[in-house]
C-alpha atoms as a PDB file:
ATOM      1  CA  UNK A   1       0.000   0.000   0.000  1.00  0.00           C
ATOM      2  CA  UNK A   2       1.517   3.441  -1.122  1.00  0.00           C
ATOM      3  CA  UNK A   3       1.810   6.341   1.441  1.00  0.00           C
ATOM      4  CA  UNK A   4      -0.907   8.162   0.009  1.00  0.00           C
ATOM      5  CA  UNK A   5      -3.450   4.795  -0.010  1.00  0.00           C
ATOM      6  CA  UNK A   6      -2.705   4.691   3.547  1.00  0.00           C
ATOM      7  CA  UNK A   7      -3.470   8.277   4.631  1.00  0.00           C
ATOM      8  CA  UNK A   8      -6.377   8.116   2.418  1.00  0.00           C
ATOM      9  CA  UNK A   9      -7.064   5.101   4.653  1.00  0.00           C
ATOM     10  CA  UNK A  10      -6.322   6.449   7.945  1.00  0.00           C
ATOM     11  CA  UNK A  11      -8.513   9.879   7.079  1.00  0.00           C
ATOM     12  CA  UNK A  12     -12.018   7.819   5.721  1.00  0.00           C
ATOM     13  CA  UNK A  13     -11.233   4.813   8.746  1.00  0.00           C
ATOM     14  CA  UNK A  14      -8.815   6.580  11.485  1.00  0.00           C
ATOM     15  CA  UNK A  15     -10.532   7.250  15.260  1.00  0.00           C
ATOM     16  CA  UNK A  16     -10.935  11.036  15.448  1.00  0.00           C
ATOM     17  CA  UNK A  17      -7.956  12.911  17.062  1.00  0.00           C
ATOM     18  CA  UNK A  18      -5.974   9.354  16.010  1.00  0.00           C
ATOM     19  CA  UNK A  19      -2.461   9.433  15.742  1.00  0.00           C
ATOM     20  CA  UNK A  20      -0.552   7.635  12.581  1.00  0.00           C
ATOM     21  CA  UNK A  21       3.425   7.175  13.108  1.00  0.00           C
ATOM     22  CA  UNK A  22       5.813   7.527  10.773  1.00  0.00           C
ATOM     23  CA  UNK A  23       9.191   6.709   9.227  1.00  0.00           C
ATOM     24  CA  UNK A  24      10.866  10.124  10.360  1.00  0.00           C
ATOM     25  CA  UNK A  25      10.869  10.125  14.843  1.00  0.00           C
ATOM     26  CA  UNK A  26       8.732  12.594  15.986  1.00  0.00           C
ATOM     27  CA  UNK A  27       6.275  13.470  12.835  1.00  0.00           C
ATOM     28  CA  UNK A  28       2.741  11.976  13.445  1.00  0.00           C
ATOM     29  CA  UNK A  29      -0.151  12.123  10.910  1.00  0.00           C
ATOM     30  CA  UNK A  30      -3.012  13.708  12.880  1.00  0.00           C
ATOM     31  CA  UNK A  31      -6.778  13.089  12.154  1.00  0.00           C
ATOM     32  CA  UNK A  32      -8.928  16.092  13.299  1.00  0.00           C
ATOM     33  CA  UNK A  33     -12.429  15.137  13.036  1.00  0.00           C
ATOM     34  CA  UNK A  34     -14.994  17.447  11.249  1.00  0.00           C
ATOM     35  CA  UNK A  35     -16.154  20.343  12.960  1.00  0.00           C
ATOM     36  CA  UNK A  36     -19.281  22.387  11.719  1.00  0.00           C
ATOM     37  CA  UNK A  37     -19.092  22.651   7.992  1.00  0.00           C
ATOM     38  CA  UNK A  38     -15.673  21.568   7.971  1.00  0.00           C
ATOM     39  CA  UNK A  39     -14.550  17.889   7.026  1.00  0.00           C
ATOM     40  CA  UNK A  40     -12.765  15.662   8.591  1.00  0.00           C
ATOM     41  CA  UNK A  41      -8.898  16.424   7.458  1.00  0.00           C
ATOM     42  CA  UNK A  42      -5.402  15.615   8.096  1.00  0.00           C
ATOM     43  CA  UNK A  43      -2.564  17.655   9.854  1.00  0.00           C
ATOM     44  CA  UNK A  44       1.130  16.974  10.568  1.00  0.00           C
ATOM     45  CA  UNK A  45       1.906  16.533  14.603  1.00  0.00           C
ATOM     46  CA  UNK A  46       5.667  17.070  15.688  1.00  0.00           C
ATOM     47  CA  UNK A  47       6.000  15.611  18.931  1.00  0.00           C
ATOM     48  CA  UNK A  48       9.204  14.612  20.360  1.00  0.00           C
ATOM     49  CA  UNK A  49       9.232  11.010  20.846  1.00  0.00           C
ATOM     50  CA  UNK A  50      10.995   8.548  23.862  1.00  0.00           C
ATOM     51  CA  UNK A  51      12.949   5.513  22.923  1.00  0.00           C
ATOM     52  CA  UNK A  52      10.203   3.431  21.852  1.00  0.00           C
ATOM     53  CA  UNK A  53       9.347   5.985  19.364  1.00  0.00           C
ATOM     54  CA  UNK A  54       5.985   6.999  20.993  1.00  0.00           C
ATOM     55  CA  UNK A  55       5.165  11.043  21.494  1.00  0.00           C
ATOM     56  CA  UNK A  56       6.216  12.138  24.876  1.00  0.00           C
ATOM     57  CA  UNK A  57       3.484  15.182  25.195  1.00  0.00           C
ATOM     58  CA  UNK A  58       0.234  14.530  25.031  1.00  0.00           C
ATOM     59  CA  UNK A  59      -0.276  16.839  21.982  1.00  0.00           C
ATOM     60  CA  UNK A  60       2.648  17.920  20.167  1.00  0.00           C
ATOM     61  CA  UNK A  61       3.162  20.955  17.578  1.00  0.00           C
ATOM     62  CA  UNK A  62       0.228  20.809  15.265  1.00  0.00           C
ATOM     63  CA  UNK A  63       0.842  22.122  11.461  1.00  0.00           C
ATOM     64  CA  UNK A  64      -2.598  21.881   8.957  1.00  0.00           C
ATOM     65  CA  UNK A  65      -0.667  23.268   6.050  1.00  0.00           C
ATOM     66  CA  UNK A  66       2.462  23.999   4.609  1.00  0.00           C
ATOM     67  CA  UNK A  67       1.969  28.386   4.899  1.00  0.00           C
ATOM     68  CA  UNK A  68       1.781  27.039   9.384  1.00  0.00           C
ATOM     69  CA  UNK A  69       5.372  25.748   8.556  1.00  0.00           C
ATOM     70  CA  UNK A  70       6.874  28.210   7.051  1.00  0.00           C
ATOM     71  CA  UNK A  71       5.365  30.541  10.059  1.00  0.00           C
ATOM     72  CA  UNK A  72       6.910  28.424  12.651  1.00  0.00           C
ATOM     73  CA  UNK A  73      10.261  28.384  10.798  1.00  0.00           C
ATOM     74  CA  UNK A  74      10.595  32.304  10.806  1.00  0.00           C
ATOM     75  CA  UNK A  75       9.725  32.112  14.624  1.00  0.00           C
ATOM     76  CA  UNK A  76      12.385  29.546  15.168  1.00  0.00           C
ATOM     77  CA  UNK A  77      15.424  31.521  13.493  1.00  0.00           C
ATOM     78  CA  UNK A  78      14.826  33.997  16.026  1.00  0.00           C
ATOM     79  CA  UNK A  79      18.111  34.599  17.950  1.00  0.00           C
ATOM     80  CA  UNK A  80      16.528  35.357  21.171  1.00  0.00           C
ATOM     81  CA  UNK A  81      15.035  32.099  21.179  1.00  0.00           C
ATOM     82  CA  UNK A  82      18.036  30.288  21.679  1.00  0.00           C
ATOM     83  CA  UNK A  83      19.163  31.911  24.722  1.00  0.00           C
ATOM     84  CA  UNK A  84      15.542  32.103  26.277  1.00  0.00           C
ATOM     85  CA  UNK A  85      15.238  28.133  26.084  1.00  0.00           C
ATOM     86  CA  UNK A  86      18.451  28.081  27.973  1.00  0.00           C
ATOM     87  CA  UNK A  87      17.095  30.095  30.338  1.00  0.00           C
ATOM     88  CA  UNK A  88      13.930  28.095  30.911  1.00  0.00           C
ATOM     89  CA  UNK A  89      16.041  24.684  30.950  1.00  0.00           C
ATOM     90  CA  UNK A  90      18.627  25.560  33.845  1.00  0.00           C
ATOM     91  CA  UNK A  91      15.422  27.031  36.273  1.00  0.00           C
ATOM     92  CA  UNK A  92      13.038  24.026  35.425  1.00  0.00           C
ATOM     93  CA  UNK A  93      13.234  20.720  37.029  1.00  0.00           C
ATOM     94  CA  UNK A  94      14.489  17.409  35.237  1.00  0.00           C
ATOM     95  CA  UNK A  95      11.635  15.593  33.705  1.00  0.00           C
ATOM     96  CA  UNK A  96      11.860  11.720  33.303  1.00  0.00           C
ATOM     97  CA  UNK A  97      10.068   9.690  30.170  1.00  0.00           C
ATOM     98  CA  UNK A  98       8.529   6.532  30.375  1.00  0.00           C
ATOM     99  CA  UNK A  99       8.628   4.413  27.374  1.00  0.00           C
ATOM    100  CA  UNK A 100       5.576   2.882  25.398  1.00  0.00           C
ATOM    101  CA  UNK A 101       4.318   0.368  23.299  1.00  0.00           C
ATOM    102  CA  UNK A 102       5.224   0.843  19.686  1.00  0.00           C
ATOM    103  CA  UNK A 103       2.273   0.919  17.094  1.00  0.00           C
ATOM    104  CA  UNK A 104       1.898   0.670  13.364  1.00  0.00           C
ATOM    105  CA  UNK A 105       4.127   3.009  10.896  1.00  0.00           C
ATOM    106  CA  UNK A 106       3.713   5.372   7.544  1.00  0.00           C
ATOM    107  CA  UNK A 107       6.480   5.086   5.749  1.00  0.00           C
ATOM    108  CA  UNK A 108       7.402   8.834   4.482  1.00  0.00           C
END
């Protein structure tokens, strides 16, 4: 089954807020159910993942097009960012992962 059969698939038969792994650690297919006139549709998750390859947040970065990308890049070249993170990391307290069950895979 080609990648495009099997998020075809996963949009008509995926649960609603499902979560699809694939290939590339930490980029999840994301089904959003429909919502008033709106149809069901598809969006890209980044959500680091632990060593079983399962997301460690609950919800991760959601992107529902490719313009949401190229928004988040600009904000991430940001120099200020950097330095802020480092910040945030030394006054915040050590967080521990446990690991998961792995599930099935898209191949990207």
């Amino acid at each position: 089954m080609s990648s495009e059969d099997k998020l075809s698939t996963f949009l008509k038969t995926g649960p609603d807020w499902g979560r699809l792994k694939t290939s590339v650690p930490g980029i999840f297919v994301l089904k959003m159910p429909a919502y008033k006139s709106s149809p069901a549709r598809l969006a890209i998750e980044l959500n680091p993942t632990d060593d079983s390859g399962s997301p460690t947040k609950k919800r991760g970065l959601v992107l529902r097009s490719s313009d949401e990308l190229e928004e988040y890049k600009a904000i991430f070249q940001y120099d200020k960012l950097v330095p802020l993170l480092k910040s945030v990391d030394a006054l915040n307290p050590k967080v521990k992962r446990a690991p998961k069950v792995g599930e099935d895979v898209l191949e990207i």
